[in-house]
Every structure is written in C-alpha cells, then in structure tokens.
PDB file of N, CA and C in Angstrom:
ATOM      1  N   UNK A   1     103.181 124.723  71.803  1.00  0.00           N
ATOM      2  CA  UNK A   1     104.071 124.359  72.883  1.00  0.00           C
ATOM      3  C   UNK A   1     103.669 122.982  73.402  1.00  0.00           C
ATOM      4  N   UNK A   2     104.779 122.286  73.477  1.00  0.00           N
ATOM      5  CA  UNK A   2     104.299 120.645  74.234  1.00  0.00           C
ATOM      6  C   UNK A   2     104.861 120.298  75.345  1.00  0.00           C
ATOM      7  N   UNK A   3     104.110 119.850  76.194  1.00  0.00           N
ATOM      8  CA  UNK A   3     104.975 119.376  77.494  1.00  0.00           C
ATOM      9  C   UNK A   3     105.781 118.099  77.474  1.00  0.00           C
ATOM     10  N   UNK A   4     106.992 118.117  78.058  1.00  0.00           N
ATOM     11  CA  UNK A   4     107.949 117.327  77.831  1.00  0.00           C
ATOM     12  C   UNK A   4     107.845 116.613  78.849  1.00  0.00           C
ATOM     13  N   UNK A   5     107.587 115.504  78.837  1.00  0.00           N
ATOM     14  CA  UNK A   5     107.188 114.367  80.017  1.00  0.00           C
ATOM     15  C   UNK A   5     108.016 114.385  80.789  1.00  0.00           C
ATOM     16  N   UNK A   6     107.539 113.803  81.833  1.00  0.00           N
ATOM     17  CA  UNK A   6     108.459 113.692  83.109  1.00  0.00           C
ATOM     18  C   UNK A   6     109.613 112.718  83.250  1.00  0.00           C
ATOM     19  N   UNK A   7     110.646 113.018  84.090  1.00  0.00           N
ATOM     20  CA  UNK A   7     111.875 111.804  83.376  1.00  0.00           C
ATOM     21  C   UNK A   7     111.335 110.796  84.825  1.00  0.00           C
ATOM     22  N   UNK A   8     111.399 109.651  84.124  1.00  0.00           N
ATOM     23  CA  UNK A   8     110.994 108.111  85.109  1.00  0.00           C
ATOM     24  C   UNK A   8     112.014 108.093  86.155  1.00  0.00           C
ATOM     25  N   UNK A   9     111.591 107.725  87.322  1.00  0.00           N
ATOM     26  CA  UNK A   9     112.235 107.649  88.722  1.00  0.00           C
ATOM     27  C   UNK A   9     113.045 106.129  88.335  1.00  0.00           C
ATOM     28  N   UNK A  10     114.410 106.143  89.052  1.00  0.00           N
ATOM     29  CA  UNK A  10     115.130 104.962  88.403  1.00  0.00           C
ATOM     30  C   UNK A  10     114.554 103.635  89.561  1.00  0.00           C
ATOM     31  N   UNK A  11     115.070 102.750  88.879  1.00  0.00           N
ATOM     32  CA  UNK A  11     114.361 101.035  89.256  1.00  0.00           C
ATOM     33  C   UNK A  11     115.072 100.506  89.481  1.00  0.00           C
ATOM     34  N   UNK A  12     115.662 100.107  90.763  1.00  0.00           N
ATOM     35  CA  UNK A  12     116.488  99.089  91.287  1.00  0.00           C
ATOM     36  C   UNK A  12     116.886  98.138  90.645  1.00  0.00           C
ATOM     37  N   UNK A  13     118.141  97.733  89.896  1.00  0.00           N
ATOM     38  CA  UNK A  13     118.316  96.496  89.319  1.00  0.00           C
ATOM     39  C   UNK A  13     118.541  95.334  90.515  1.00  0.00           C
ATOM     40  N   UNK A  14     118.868  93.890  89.655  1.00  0.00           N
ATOM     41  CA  UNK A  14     119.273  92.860  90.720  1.00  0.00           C
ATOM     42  C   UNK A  14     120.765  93.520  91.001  1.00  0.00           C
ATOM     43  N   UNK A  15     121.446  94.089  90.520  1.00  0.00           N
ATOM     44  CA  UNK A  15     122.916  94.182  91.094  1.00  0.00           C
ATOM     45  C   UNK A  15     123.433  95.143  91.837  1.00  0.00           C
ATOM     46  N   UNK A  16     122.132  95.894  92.562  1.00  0.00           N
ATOM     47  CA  UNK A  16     122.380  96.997  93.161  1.00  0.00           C
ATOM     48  C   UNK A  16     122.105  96.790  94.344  1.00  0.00           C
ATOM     49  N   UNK A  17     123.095  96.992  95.304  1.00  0.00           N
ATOM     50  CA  UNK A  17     123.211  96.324  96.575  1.00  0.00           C
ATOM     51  C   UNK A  17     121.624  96.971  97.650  1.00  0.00           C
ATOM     52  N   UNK A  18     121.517  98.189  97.030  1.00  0.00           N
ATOM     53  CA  UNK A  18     120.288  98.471  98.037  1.00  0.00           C
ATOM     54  C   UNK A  18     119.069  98.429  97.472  1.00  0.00           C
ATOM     55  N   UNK A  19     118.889  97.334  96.451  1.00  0.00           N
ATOM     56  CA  UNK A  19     117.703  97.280  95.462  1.00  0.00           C
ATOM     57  C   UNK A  19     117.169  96.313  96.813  1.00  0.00           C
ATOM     58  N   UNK A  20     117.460  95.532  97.128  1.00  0.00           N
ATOM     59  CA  UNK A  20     116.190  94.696  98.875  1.00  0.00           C
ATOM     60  C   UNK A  20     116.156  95.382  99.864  1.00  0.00           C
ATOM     61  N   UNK A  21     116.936  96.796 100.164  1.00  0.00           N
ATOM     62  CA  UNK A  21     116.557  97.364 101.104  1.00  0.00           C
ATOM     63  C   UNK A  21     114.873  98.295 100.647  1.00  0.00           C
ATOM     64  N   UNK A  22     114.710  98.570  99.813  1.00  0.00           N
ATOM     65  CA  UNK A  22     114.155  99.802  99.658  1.00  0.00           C
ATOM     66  C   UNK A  22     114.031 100.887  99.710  1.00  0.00           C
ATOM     67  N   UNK A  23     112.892 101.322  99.829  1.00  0.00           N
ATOM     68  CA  UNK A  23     113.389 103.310 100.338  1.00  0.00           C
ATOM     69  C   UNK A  23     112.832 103.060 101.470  1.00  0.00           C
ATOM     70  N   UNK A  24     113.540 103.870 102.602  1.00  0.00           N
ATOM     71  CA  UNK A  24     112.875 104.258 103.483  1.00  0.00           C
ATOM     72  C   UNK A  24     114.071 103.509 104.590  1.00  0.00           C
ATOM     73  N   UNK A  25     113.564 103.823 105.670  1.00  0.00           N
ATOM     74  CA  UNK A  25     114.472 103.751 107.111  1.00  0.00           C
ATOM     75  C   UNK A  25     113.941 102.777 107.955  1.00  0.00           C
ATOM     76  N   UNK A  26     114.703 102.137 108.338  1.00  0.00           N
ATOM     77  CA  UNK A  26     114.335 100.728 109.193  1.00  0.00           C
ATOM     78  C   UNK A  26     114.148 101.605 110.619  1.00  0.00           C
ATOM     79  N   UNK A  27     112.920 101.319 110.921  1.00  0.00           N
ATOM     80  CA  UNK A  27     112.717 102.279 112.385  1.00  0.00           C
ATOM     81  C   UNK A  27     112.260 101.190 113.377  1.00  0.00           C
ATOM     82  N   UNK A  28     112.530 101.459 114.509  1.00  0.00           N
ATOM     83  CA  UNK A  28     112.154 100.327 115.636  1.00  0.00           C
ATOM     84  C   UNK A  28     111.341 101.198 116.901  1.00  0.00           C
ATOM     85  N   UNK A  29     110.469 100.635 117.233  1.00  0.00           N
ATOM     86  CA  UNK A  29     109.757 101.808 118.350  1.00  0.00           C
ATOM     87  C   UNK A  29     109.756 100.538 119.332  1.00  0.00           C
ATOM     88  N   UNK A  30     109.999 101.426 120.696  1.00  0.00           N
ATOM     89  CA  UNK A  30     110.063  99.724 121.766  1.00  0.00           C
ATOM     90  C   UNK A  30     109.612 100.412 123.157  1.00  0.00           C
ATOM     91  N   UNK A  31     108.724 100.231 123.422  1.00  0.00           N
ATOM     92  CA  UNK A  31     108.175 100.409 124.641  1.00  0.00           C
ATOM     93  C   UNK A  31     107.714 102.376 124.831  1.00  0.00           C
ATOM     94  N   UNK A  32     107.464 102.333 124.123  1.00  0.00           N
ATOM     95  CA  UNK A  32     107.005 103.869 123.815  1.00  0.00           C
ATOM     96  C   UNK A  32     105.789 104.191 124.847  1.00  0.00           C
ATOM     97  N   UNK A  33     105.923 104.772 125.732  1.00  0.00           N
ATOM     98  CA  UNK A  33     105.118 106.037 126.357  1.00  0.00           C
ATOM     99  C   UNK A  33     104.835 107.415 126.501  1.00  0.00           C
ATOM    100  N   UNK A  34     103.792 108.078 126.259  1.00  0.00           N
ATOM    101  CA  UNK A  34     103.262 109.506 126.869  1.00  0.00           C
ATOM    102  C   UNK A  34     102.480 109.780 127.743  1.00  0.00           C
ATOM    103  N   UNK A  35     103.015 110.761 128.611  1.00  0.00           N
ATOM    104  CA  UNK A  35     101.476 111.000 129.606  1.00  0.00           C
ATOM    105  C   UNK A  35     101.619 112.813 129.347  1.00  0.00           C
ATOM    106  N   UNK A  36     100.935 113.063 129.512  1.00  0.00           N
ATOM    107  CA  UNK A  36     100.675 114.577 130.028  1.00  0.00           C
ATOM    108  C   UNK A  36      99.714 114.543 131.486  1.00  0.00           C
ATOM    109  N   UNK A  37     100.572 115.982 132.266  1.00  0.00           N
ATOM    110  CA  UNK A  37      99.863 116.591 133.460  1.00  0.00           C
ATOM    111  C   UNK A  37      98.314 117.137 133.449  1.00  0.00           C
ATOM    112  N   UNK A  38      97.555 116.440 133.618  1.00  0.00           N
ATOM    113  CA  UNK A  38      96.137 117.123 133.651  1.00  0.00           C
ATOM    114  C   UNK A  38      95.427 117.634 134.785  1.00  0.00           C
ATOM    115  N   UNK A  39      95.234 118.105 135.448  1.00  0.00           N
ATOM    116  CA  UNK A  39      94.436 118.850 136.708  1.00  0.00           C
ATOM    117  C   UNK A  39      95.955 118.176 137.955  1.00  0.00           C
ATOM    118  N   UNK A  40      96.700 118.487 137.408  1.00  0.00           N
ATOM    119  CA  UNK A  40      97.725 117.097 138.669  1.00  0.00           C
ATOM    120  C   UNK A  40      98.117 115.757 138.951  1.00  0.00           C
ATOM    121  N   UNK A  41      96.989 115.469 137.759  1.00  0.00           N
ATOM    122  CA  UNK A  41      97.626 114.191 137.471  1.00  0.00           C
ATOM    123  C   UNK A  41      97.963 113.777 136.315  1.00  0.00           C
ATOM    124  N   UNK A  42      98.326 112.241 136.032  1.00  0.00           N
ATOM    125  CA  UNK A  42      98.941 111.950 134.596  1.00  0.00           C
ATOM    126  C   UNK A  42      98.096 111.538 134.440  1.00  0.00           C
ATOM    127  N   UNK A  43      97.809 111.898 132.780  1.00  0.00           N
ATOM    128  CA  UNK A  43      96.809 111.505 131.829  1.00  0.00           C
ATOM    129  C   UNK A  43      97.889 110.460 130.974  1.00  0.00           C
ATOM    130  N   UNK A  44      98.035 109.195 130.446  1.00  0.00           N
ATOM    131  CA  UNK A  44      98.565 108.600 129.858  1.00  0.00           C
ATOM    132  C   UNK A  44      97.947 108.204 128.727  1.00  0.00           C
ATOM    133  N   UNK A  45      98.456 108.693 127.243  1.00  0.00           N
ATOM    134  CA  UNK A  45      97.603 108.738 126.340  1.00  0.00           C
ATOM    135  C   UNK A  45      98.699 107.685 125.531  1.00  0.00           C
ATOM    136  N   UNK A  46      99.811 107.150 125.397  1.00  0.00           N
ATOM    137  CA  UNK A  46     100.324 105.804 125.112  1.00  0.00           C
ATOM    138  C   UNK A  46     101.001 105.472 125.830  1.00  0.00           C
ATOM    139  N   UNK A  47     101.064 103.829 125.603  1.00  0.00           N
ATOM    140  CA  UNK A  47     101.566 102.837 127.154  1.00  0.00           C
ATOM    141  C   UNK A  47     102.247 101.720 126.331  1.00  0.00           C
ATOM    142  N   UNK A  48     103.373 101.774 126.291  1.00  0.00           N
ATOM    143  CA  UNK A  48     104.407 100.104 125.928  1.00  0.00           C
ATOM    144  C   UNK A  48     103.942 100.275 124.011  1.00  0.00           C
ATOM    145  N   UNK A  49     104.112 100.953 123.582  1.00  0.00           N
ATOM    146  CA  UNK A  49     103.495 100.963 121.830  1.00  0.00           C
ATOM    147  C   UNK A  49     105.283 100.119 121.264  1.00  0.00           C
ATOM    148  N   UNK A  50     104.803  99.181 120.442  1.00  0.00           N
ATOM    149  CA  UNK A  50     106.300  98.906 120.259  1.00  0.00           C
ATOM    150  C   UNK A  50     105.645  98.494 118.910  1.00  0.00           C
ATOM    151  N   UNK A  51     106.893  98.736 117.512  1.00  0.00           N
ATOM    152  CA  UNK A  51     106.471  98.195 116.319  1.00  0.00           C
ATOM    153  C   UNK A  51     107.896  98.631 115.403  1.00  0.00           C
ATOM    154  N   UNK A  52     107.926  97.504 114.722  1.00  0.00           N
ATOM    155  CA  UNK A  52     108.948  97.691 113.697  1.00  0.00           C
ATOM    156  C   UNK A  52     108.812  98.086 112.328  1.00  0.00           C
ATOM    157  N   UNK A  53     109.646  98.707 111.380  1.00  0.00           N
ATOM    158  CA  UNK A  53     108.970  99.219 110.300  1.00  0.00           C
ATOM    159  C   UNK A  53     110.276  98.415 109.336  1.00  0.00           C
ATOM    160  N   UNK A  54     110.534  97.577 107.985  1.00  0.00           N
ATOM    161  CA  UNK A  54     111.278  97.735 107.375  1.00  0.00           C
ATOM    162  C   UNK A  54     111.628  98.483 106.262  1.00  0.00           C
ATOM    163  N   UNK A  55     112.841  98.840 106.088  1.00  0.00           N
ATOM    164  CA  UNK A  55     112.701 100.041 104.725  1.00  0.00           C
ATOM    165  C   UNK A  55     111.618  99.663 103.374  1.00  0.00           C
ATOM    166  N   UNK A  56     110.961 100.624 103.566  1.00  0.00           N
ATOM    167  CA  UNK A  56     110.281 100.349 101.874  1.00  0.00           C
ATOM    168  C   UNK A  56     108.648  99.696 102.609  1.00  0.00           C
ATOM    169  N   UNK A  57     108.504  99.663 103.893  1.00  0.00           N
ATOM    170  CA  UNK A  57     107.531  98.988 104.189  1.00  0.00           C
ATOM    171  C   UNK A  57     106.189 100.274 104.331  1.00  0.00           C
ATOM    172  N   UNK A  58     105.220 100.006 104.535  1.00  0.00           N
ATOM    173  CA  UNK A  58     104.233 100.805 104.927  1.00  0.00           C
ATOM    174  C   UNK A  58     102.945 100.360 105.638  1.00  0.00           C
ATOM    175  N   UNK A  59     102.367 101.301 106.317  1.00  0.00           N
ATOM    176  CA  UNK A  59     101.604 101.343 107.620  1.00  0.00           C
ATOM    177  C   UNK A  59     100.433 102.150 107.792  1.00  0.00           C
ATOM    178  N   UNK A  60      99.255 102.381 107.942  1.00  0.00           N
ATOM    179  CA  UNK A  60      98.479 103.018 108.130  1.00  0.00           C
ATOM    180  C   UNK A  60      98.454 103.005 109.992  1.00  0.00           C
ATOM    181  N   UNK A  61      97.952 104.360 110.498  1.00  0.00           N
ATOM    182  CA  UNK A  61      97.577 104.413 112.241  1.00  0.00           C
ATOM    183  C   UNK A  61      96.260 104.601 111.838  1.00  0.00           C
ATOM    184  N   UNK A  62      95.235 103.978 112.376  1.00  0.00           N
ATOM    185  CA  UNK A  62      93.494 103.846 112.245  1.00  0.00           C
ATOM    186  C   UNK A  62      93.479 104.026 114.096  1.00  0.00           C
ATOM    187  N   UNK A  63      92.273 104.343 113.953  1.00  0.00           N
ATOM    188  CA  UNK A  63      91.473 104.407 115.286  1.00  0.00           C
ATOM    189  C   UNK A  63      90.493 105.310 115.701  1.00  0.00           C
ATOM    190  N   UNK A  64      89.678 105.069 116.498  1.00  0.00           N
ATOM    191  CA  UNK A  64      88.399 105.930 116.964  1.00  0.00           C
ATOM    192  C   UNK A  64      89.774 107.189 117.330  1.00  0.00           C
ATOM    193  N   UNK A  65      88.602 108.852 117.568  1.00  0.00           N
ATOM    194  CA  UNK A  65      89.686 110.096 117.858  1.00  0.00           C
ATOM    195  C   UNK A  65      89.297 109.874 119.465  1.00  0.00           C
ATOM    196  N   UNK A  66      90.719 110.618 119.528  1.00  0.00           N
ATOM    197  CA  UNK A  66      91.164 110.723 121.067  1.00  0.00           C
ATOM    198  C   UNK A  66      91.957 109.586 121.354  1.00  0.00           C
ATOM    199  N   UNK A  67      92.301 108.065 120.689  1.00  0.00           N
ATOM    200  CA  UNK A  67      93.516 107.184 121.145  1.00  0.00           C
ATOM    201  C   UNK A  67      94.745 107.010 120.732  1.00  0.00           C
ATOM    202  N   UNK A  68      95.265 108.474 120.351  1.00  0.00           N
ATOM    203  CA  UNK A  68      96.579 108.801 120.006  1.00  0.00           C
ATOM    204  C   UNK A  68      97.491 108.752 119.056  1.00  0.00           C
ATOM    205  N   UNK A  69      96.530 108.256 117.626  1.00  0.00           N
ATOM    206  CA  UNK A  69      97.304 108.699 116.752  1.00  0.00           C
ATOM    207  C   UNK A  69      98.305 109.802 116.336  1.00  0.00           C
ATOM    208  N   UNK A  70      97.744 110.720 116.268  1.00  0.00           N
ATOM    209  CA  UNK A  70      98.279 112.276 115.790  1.00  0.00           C
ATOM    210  C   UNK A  70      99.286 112.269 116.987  1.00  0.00           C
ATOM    211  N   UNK A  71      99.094 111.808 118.363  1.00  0.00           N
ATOM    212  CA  UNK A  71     100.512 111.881 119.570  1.00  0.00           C
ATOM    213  C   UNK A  71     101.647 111.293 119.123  1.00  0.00           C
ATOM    214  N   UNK A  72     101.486 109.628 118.706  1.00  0.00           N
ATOM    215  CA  UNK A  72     101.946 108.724 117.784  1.00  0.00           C
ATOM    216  C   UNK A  72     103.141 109.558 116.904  1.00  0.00           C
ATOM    217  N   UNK A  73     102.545 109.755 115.830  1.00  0.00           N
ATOM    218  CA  UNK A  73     102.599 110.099 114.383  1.00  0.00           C
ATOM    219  C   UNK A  73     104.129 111.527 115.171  1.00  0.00           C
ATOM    220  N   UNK A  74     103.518 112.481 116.040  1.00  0.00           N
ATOM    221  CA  UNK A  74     104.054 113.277 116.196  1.00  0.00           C
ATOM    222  C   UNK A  74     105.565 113.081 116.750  1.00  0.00           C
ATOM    223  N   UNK A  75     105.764 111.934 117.556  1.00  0.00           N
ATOM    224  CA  UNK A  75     106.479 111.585 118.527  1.00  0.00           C
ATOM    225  C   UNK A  75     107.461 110.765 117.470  1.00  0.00           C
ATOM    226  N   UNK A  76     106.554 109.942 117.013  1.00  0.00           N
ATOM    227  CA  UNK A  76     107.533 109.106 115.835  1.00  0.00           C
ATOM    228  C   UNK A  76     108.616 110.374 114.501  1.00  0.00           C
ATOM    229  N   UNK A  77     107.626 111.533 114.564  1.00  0.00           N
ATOM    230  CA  UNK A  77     108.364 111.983 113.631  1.00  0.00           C
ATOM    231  C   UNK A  77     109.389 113.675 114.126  1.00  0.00           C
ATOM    232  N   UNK A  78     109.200 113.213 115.529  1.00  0.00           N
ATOM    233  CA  UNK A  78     110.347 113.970 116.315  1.00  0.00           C
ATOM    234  C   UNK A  78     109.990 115.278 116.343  1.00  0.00           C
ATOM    235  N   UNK A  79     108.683 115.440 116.681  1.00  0.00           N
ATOM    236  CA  UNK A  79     108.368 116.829 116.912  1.00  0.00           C
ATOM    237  C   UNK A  79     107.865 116.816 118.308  1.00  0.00           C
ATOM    238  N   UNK A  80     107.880 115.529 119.133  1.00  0.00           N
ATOM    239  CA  UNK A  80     107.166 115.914 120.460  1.00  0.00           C
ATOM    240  C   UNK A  80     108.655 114.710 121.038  1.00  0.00           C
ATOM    241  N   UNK A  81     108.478 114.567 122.316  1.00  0.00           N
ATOM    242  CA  UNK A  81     109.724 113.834 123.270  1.00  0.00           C
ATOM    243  C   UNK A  81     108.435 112.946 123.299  1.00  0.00           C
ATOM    244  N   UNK A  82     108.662 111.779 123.545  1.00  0.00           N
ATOM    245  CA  UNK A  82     108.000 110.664 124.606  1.00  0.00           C
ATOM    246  C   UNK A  82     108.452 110.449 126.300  1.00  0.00           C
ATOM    247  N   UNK A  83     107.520 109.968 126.667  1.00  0.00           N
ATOM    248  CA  UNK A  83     107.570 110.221 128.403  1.00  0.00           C
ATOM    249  C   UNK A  83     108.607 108.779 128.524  1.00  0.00           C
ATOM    250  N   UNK A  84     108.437 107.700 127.802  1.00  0.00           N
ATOM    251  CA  UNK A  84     109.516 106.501 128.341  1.00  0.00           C
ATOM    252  C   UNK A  84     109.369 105.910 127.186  1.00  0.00           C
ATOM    253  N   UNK A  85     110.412 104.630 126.752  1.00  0.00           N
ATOM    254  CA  UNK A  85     110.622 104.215 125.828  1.00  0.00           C
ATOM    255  C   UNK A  85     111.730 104.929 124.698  1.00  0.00           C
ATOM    256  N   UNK A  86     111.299 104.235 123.239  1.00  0.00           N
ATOM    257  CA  UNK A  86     112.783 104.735 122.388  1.00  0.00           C
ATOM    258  C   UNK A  86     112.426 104.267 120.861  1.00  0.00           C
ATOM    259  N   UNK A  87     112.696 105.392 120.122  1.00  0.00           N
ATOM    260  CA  UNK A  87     112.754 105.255 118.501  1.00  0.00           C
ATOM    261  C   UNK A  87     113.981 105.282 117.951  1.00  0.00           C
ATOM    262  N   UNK A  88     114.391 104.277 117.523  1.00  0.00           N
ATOM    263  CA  UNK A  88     115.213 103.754 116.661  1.00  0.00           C
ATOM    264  C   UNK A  88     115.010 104.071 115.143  1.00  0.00           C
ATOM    265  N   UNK A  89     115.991 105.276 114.790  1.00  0.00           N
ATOM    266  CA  UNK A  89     116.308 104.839 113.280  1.00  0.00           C
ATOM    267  C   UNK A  89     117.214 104.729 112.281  1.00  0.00           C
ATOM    268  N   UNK A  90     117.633 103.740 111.155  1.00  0.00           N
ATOM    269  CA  UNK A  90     118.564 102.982 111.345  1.00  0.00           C
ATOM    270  C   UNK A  90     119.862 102.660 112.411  1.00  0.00           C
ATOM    271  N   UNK A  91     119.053 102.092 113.459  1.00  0.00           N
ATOM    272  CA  UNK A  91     119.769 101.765 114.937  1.00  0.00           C
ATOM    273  C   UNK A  91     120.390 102.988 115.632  1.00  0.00           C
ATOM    274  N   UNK A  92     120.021 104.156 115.108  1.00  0.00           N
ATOM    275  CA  UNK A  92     120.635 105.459 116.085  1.00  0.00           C
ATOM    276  C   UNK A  92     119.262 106.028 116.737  1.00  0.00           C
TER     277      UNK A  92
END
C-alpha cells in the first residue's frame, strides 16, 4: 500500500485579483481598553492598544506574564468584550 501525496495548496498567480491581498483579514484595533472590578476598584489590564494587521501579515504578542497578552489575544478573537475602544475587521 502507498500513500498518495498530498494535493499542493494553490499559488496565487499575477492575474488573480486577490493574489496582493493575501490570506487573512485586514484588522484594525484603535484605542482598545480593559479593566476588570477588583476589591471595588478598576484594575486596568489594557489602555489605548492600537495596531493594524494587513491580510497575509503576521505578528507575534511577547511579554513578561501578567501584561495581557492572553486578555489581548482573547478580545481580539471575540471571546471577551473590551471595556473601550474597537476591532475592525475588514472595516466591519
């Protein structure tokens, strides 16, 4: 028995109108905040985060733990609300 290779993912020619977009979703983050309630007060764990992404682009989030990546990451990918600000993707 032989394994039958995998079929190749197709390759953007020059004449394909979304061969310069790339993959992926033009996202815009603009003034992004979170706080959470802690003993009564606000704990603000992001403040004004703003960054643009273009399709096909990529990004690593680095940082010592506890300065909000994983809040980040979560918020950007619409599993948590943000306290102020706005994610844009492709402009909706």
């Amino acid at each position: 028995m032989t394994d039958a290779p995998e079929p190749a993912l197709p390759t953007p020619s020059a004449t394909d109108p979304d061969a310069s977009r790339g993959r992926g979703a033009h996202i815009v983050v603009q003034k992004l905040g979170k706080a959470y309630l802690h003993g009564g007060n606000a704990l603000q764990i992001l403040e004004d985060v703003d960054l643009t992404l273009q399709p096909g682009e990529m990004v690593a989030v680095v940082g010592v733990s506890g300065i909000g990546k994983s809040t980040f990451l979560q918020i950007r990918g619409t599993l948590d609300l943000p306290t102020s600000g706005s994610i844009k993707f492709e402009g909706e």
